[in-house]
N, C-alpha and C. Protein backbone atom coordinates (compact mmCIF):
# COMPACT_ATOMS: atom_id res chain seq x y z
N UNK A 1 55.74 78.86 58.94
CA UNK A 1 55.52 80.28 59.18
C UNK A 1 56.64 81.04 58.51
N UNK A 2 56.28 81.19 57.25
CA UNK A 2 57.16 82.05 56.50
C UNK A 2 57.46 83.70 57.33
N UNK A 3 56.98 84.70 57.60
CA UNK A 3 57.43 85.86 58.43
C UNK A 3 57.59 85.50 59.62
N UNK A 4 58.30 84.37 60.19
CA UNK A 4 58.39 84.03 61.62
C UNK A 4 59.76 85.03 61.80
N UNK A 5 61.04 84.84 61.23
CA UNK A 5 62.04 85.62 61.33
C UNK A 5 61.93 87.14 61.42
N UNK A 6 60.94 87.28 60.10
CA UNK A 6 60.59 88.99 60.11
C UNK A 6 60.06 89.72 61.18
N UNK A 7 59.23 88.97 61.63
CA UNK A 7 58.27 89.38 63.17
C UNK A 7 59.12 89.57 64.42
N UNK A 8 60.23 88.31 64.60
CA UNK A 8 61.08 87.98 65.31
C UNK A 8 61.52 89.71 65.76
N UNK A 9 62.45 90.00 64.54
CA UNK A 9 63.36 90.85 64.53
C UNK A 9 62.62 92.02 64.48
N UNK A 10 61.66 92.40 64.26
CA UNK A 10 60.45 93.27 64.11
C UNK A 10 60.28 93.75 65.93
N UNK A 11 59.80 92.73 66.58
CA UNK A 11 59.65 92.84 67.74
C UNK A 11 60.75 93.19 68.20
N UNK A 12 61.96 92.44 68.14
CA UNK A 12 63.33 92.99 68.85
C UNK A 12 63.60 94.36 68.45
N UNK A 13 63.40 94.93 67.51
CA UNK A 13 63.82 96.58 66.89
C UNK A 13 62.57 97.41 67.58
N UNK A 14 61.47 96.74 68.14
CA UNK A 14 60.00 97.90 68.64
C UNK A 14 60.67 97.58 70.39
N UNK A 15 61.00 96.52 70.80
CA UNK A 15 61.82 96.62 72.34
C UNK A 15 62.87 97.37 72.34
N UNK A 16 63.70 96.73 71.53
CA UNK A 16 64.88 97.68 71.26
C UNK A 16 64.82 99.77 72.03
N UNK A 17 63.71 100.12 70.53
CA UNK A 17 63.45 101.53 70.93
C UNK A 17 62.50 101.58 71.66
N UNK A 18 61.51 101.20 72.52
CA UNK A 18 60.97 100.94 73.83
C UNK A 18 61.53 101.24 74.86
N UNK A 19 62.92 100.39 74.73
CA UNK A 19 63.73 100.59 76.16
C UNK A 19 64.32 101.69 76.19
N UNK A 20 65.00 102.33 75.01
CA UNK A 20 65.67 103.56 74.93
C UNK A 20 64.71 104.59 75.35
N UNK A 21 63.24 104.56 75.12
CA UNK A 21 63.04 105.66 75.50
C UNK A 21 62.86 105.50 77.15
N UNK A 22 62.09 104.55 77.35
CA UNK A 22 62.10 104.28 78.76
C UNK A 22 63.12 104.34 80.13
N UNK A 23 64.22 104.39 79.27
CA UNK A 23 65.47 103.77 80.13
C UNK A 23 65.68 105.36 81.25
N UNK A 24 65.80 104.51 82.12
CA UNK A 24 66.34 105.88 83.68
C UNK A 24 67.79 106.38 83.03
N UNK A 25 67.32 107.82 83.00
CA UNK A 25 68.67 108.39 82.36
C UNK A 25 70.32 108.21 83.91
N UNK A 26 69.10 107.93 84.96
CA UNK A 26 70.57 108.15 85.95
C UNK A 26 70.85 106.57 85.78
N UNK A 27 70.65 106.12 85.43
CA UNK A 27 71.49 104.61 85.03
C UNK A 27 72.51 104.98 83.60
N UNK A 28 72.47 105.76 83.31
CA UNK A 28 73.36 105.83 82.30
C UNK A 28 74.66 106.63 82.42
N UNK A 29 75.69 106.30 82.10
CA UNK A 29 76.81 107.31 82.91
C UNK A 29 77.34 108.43 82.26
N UNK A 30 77.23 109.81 82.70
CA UNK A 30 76.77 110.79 82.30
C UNK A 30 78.24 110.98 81.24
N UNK A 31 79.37 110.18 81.02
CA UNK A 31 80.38 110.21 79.49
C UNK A 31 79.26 110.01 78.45
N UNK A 32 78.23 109.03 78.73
CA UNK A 32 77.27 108.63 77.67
C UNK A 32 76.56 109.46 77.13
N UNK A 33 76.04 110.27 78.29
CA UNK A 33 75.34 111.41 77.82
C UNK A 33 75.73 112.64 77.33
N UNK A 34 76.83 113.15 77.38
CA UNK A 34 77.52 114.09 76.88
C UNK A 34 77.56 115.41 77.81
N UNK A 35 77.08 114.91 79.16
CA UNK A 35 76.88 116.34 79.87
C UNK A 35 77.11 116.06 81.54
N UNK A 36 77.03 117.10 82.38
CA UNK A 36 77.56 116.89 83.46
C UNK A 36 76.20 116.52 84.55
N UNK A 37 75.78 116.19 85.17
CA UNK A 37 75.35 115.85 85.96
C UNK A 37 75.37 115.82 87.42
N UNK A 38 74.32 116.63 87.97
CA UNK A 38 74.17 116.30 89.91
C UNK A 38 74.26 114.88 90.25
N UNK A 39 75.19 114.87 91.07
CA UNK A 39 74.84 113.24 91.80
C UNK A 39 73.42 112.78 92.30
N UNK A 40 73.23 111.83 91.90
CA UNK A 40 71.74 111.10 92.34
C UNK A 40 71.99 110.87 93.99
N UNK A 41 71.18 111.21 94.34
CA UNK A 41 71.03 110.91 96.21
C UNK A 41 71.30 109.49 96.16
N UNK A 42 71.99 108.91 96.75
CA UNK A 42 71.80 107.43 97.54
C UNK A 42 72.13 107.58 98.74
N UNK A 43 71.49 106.21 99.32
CA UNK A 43 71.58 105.63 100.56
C UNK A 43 72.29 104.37 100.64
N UNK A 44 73.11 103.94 99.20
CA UNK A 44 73.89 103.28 99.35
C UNK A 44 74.89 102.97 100.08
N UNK A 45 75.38 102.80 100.92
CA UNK A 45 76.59 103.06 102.02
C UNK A 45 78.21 102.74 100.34
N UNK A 46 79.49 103.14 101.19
CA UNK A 46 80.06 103.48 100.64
C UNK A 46 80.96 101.66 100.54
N UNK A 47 81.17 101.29 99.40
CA UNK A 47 81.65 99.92 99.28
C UNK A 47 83.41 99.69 98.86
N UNK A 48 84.47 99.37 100.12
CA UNK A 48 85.62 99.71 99.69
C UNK A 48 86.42 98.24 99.59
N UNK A 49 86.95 97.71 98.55
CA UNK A 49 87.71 96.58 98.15
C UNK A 49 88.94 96.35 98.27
N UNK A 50 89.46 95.39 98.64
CA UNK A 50 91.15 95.02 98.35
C UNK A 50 91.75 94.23 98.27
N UNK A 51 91.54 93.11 97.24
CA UNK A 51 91.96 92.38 96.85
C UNK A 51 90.26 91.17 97.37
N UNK A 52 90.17 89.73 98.92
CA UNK A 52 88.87 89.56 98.93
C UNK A 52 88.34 90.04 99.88
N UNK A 53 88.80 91.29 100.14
CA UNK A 53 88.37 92.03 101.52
C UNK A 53 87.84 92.75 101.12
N UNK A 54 86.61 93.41 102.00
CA UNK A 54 85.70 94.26 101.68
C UNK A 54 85.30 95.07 102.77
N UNK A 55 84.72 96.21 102.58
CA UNK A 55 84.03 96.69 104.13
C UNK A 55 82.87 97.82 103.24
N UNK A 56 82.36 98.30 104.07
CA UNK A 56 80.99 99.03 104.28
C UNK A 56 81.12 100.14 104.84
N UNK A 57 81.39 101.57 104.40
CA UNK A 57 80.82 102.88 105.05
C UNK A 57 79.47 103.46 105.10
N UNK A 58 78.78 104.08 106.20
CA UNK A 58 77.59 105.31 105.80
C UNK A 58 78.19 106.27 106.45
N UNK A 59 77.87 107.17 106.72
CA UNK A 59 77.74 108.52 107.29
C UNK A 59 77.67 108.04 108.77
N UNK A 60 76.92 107.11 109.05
CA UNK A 60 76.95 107.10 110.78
C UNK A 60 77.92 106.42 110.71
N UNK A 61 78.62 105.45 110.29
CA UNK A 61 79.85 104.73 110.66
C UNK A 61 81.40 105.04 110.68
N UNK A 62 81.02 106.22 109.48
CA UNK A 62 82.05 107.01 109.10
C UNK A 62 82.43 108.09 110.77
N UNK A 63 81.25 108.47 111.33
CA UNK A 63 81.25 109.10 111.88
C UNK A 63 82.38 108.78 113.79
N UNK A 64 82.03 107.71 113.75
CA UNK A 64 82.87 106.79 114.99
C UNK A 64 84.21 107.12 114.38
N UNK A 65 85.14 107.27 113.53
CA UNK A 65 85.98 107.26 113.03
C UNK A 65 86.87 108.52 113.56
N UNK A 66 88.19 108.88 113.70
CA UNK A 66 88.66 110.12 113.53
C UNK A 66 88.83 111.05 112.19
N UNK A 67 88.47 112.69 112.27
CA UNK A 67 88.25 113.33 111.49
C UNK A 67 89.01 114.12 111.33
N UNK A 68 89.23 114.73 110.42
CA UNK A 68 90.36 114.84 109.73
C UNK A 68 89.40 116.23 108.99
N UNK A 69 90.06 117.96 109.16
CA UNK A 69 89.17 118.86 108.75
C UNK A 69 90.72 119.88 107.93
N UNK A 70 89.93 119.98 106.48
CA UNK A 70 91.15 120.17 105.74
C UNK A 70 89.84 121.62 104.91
N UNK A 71 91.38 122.25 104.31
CA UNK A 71 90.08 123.83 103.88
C UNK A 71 90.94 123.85 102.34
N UNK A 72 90.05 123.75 101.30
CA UNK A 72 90.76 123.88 100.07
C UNK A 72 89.95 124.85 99.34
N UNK A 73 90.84 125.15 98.11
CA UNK A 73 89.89 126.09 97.51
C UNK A 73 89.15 125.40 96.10
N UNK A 74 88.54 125.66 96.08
CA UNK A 74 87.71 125.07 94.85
C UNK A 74 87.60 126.22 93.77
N UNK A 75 88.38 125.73 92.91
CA UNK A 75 88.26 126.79 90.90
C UNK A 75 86.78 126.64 90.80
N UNK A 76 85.85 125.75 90.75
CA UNK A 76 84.70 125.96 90.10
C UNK A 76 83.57 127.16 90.75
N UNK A 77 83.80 127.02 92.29
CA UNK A 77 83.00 128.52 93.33
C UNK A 77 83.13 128.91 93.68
N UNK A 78 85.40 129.16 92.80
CA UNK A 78 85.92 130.50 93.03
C UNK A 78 85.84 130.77 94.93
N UNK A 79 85.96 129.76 95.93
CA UNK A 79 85.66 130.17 96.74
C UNK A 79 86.32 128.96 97.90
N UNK A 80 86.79 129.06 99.03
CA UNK A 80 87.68 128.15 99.47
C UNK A 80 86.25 127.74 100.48
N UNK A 81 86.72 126.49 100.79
CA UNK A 81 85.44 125.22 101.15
C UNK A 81 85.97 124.48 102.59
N UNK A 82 85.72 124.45 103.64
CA UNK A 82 86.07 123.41 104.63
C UNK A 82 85.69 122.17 104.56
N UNK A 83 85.91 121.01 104.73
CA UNK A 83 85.26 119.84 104.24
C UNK A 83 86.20 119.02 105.90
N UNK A 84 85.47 118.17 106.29
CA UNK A 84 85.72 117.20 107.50
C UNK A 84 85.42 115.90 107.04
N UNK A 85 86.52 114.84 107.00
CA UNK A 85 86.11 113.70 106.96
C UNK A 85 87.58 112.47 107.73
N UNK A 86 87.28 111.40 107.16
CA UNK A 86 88.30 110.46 107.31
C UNK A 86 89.12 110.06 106.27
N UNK A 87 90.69 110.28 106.66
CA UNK A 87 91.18 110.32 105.89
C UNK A 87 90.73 108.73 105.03
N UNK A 88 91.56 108.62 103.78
CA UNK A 88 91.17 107.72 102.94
C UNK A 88 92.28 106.77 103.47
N UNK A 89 93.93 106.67 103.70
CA UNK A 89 94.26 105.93 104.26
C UNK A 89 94.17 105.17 105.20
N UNK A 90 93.24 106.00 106.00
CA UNK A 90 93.20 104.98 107.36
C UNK A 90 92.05 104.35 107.10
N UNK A 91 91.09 104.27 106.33
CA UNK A 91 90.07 103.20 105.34
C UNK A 91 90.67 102.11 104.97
N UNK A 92 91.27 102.40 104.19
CA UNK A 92 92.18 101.45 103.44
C UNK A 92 93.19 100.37 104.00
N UNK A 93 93.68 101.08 105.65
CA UNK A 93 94.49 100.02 105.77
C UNK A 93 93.60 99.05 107.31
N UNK A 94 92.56 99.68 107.06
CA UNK A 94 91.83 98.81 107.79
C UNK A 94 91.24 97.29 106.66
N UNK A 95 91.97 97.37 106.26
CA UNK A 95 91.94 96.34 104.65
C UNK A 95 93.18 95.94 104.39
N UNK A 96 93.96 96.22 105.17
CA UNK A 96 95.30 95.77 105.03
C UNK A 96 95.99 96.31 104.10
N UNK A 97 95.99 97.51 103.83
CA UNK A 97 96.95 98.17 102.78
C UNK A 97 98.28 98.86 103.55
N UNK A 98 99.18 98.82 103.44
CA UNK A 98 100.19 99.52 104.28
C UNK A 98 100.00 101.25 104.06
N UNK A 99 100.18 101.63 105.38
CA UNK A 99 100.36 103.12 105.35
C UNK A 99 101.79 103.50 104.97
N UNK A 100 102.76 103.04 105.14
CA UNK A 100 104.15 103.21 104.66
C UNK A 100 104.61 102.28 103.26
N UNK A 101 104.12 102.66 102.21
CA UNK A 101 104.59 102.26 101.35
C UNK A 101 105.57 102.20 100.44
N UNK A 102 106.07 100.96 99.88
CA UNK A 102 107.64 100.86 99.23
C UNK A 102 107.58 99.90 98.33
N UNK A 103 108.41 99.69 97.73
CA UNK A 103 108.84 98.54 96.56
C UNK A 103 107.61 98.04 95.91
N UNK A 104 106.91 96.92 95.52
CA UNK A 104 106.36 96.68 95.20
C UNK A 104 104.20 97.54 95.80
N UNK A 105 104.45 98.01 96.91
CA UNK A 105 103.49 98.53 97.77
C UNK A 105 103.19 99.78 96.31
N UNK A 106 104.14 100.55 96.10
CA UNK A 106 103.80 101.60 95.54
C UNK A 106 103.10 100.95 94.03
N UNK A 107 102.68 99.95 93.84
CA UNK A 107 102.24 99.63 92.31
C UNK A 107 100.51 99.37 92.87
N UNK A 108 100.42 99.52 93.99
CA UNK A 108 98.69 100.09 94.34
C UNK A 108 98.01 101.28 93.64
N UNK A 109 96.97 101.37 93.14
CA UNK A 109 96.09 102.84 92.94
C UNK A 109 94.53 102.33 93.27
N UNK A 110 94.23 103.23 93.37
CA UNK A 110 93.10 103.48 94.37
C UNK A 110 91.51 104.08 93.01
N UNK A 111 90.79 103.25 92.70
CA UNK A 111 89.50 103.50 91.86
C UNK A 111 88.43 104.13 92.47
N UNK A 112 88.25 105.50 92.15
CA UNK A 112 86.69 106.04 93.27
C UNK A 112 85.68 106.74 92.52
N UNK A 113 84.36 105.47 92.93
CA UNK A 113 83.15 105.78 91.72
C UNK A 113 82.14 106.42 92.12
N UNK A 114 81.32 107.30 91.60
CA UNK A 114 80.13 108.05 92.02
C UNK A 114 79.15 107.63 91.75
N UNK A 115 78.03 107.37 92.71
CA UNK A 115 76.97 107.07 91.64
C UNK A 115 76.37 107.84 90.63
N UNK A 116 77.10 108.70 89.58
CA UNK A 116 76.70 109.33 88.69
C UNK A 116 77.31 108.64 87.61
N UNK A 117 78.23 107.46 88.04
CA UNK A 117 79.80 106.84 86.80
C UNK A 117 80.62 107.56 86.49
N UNK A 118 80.95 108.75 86.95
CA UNK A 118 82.49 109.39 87.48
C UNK A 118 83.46 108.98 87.94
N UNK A 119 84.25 108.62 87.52
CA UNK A 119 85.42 108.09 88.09
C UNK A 119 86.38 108.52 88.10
N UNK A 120 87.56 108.20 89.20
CA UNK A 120 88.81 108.77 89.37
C UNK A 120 89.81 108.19 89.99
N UNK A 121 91.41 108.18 89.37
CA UNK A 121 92.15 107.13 89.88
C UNK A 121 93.16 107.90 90.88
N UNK A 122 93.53 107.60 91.71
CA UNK A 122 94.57 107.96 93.04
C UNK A 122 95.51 106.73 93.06
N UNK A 123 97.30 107.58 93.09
CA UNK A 123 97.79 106.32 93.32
C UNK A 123 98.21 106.31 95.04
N UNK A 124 99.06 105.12 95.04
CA UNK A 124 99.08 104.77 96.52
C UNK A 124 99.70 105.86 97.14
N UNK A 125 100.98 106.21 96.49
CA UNK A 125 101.69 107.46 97.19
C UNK A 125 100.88 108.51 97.01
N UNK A 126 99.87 109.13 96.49
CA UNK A 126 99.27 110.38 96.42
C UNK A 126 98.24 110.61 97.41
N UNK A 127 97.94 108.92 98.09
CA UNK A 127 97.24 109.21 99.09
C UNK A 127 98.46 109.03 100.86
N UNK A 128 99.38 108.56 100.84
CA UNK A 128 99.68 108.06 102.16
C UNK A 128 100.70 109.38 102.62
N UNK A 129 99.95 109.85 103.73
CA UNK A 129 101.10 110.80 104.06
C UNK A 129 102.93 110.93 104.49
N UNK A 130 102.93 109.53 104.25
CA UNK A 130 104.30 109.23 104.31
C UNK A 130 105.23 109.30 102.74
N UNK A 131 104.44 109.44 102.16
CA UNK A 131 104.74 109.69 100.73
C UNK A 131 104.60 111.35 100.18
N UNK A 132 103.43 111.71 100.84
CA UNK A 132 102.57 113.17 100.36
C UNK A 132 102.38 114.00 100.90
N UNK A 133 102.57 115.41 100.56
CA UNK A 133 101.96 116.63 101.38
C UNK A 133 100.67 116.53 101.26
N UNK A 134 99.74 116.05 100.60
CA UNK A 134 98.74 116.04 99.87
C UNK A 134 97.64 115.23 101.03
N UNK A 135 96.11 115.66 101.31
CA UNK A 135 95.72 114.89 101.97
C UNK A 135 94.38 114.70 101.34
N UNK A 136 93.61 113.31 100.91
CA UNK A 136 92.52 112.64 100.67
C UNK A 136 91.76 112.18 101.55
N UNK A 137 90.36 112.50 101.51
CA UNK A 137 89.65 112.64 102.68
C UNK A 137 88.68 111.97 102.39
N UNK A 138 87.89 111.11 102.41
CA UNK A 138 86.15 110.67 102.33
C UNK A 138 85.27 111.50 103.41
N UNK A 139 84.61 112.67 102.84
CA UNK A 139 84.44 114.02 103.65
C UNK A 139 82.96 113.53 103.90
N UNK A 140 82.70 114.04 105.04
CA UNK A 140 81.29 114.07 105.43
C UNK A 140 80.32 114.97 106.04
N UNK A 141 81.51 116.12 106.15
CA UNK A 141 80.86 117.07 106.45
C UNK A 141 81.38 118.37 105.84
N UNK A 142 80.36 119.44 105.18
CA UNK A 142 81.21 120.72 104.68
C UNK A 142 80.88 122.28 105.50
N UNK A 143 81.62 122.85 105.94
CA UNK A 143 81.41 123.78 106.68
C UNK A 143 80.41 123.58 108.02
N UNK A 144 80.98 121.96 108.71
CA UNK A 144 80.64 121.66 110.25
C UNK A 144 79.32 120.86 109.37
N UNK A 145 78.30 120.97 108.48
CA UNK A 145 77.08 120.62 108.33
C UNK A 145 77.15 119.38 107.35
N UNK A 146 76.07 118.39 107.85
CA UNK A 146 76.81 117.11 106.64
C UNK A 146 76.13 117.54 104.92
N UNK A 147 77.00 116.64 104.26
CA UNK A 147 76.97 117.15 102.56
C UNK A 147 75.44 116.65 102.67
N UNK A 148 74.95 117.44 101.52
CA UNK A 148 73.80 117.39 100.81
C UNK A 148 73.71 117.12 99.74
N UNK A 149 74.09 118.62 99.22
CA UNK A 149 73.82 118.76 97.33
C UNK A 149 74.45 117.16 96.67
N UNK A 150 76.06 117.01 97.18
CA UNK A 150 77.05 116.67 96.69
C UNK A 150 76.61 115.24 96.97
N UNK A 151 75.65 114.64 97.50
CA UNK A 151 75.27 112.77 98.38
C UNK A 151 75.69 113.04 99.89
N UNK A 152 75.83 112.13 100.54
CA UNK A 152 76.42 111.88 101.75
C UNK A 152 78.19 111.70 101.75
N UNK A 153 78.61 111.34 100.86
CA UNK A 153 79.80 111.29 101.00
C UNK A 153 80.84 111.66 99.31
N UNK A 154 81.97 112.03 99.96
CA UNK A 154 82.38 112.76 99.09
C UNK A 154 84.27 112.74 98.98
N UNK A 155 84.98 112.38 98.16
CA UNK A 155 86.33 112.71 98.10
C UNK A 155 86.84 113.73 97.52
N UNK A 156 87.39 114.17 98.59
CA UNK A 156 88.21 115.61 98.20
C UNK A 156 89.38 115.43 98.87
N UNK A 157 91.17 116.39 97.79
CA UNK A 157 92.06 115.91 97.99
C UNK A 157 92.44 117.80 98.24
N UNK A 158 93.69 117.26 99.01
CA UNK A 158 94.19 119.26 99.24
C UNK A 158 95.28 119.18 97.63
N UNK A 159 95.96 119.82 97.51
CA UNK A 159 96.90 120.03 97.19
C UNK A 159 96.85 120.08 95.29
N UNK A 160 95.69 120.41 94.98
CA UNK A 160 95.40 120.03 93.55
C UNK A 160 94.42 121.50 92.73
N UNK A 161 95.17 121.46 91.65
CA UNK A 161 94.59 123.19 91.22
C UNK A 161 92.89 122.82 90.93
N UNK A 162 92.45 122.30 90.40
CA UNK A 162 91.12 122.63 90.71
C UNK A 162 90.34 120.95 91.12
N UNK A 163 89.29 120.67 91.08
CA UNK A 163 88.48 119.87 92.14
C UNK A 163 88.27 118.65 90.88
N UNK A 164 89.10 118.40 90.26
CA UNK A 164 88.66 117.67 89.31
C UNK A 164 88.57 115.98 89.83
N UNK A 165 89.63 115.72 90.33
CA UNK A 165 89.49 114.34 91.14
C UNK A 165 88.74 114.53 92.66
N UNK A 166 87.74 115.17 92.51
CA UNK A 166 87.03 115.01 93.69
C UNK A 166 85.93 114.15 93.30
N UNK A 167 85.41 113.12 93.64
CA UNK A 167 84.27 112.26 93.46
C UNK A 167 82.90 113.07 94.60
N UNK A 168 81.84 113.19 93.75
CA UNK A 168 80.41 113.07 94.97
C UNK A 168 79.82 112.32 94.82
N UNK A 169 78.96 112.08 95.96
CA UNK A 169 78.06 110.86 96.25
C UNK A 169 78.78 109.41 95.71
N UNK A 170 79.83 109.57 96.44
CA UNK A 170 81.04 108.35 96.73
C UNK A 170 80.32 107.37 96.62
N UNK A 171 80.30 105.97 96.22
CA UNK A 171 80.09 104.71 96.20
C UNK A 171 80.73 103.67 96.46
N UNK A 172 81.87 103.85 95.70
CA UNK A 172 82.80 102.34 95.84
C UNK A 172 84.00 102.95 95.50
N UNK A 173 85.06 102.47 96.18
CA UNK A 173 86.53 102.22 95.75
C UNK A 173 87.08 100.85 95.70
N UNK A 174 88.00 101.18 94.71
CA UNK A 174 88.61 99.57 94.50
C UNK A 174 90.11 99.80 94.84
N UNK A 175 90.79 98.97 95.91
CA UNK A 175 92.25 99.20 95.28
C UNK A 175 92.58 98.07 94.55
N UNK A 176 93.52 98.78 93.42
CA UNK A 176 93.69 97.60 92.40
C UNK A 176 95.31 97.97 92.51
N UNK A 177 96.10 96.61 91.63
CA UNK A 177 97.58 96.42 91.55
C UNK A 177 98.11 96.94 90.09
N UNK A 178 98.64 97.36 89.95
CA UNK A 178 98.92 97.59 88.13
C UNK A 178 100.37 96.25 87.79
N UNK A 179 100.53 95.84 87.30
CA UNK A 179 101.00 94.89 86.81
C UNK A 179 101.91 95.41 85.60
């Protein structure tokens, strides 16, 4: 079969552009696309790592938790925002991360992904109030009512000129070590 190769590769270049057109644009992460993007709703619960420890947030679990209600202003709607949640440290050291961090502790930072592929890095001192004026929240509720637009869950930090490291529709954090 002399055109066996040609066909081969023939078919792979008609799948090829098949899939591109087909492909779910919210699987693609919106750097790819060149533009900004609403968070896709999930019901994913929120997935937090540390080192082989792991745990599981939703909105109802989050909710058993103590809350933590912080009022910042947000540059993008020009307009200051209440947001209620749990802080992000006390997540974290239910994973064994120290809340008082030192020496080698401070070479932690903190990875937080959206399901849109937004990402944003926090280091250890920027979240632990023993380090920071600054407070990071995994928010679940905005003005008393739980988030919508934004997913179910959401990080927002005080102390920062505009909302740029705020993640929506939270998914996963990683804490990782820098080396």
């Amino acid at each position: 079969m002399k055109n066996g190769p040609a066909c081969i590769a023939l078919l792979c270049l008609s799948y090829a552009a098949l899939s591109a057109q087909t492909q779910d644009p919210a699987a693609t992460p919106a750097s790819q696309m060149g533009e900004i993007r609403r968070p896709i709703a999930s019901s994913v619960p929120l997935k937090i790592t540390f080192g082989d420890k792991s745990s599981e947030w939703t909105p109802a679990t989050l909710a058993l938790m103590p809350h933590k209600t912080i009022t910042v202003h947000n540059e993008h709607t020009k307009a200051d925002e209440t947001y209620s949640g749990v802080e992000l440290i006390d997540l974290l050291t239910n994973l064994g991360v120290v809340d008082k961090p030192h020496g080698k502790d401070l070479r932690l930072y903190v990875v937080a992904s959206g399901s849109d592929g937004y990402v944003v890095v926090y280091s250890i001192g920027e979240i632990t109030p023993d380090l920071s004026n600054s407070t990071v929240i995994v928010a679940d509720a905005e003005n008393g009512k739980p988030l919508t637009d934004d997913g179910p869950l959401k990080i927002v930090a005080t102390g920062e000129k505009r909302p740029a490291r705020w993640v929506r529709n939270l998914v996963a954090i990683r804490v990782m070590t820098a080396e």
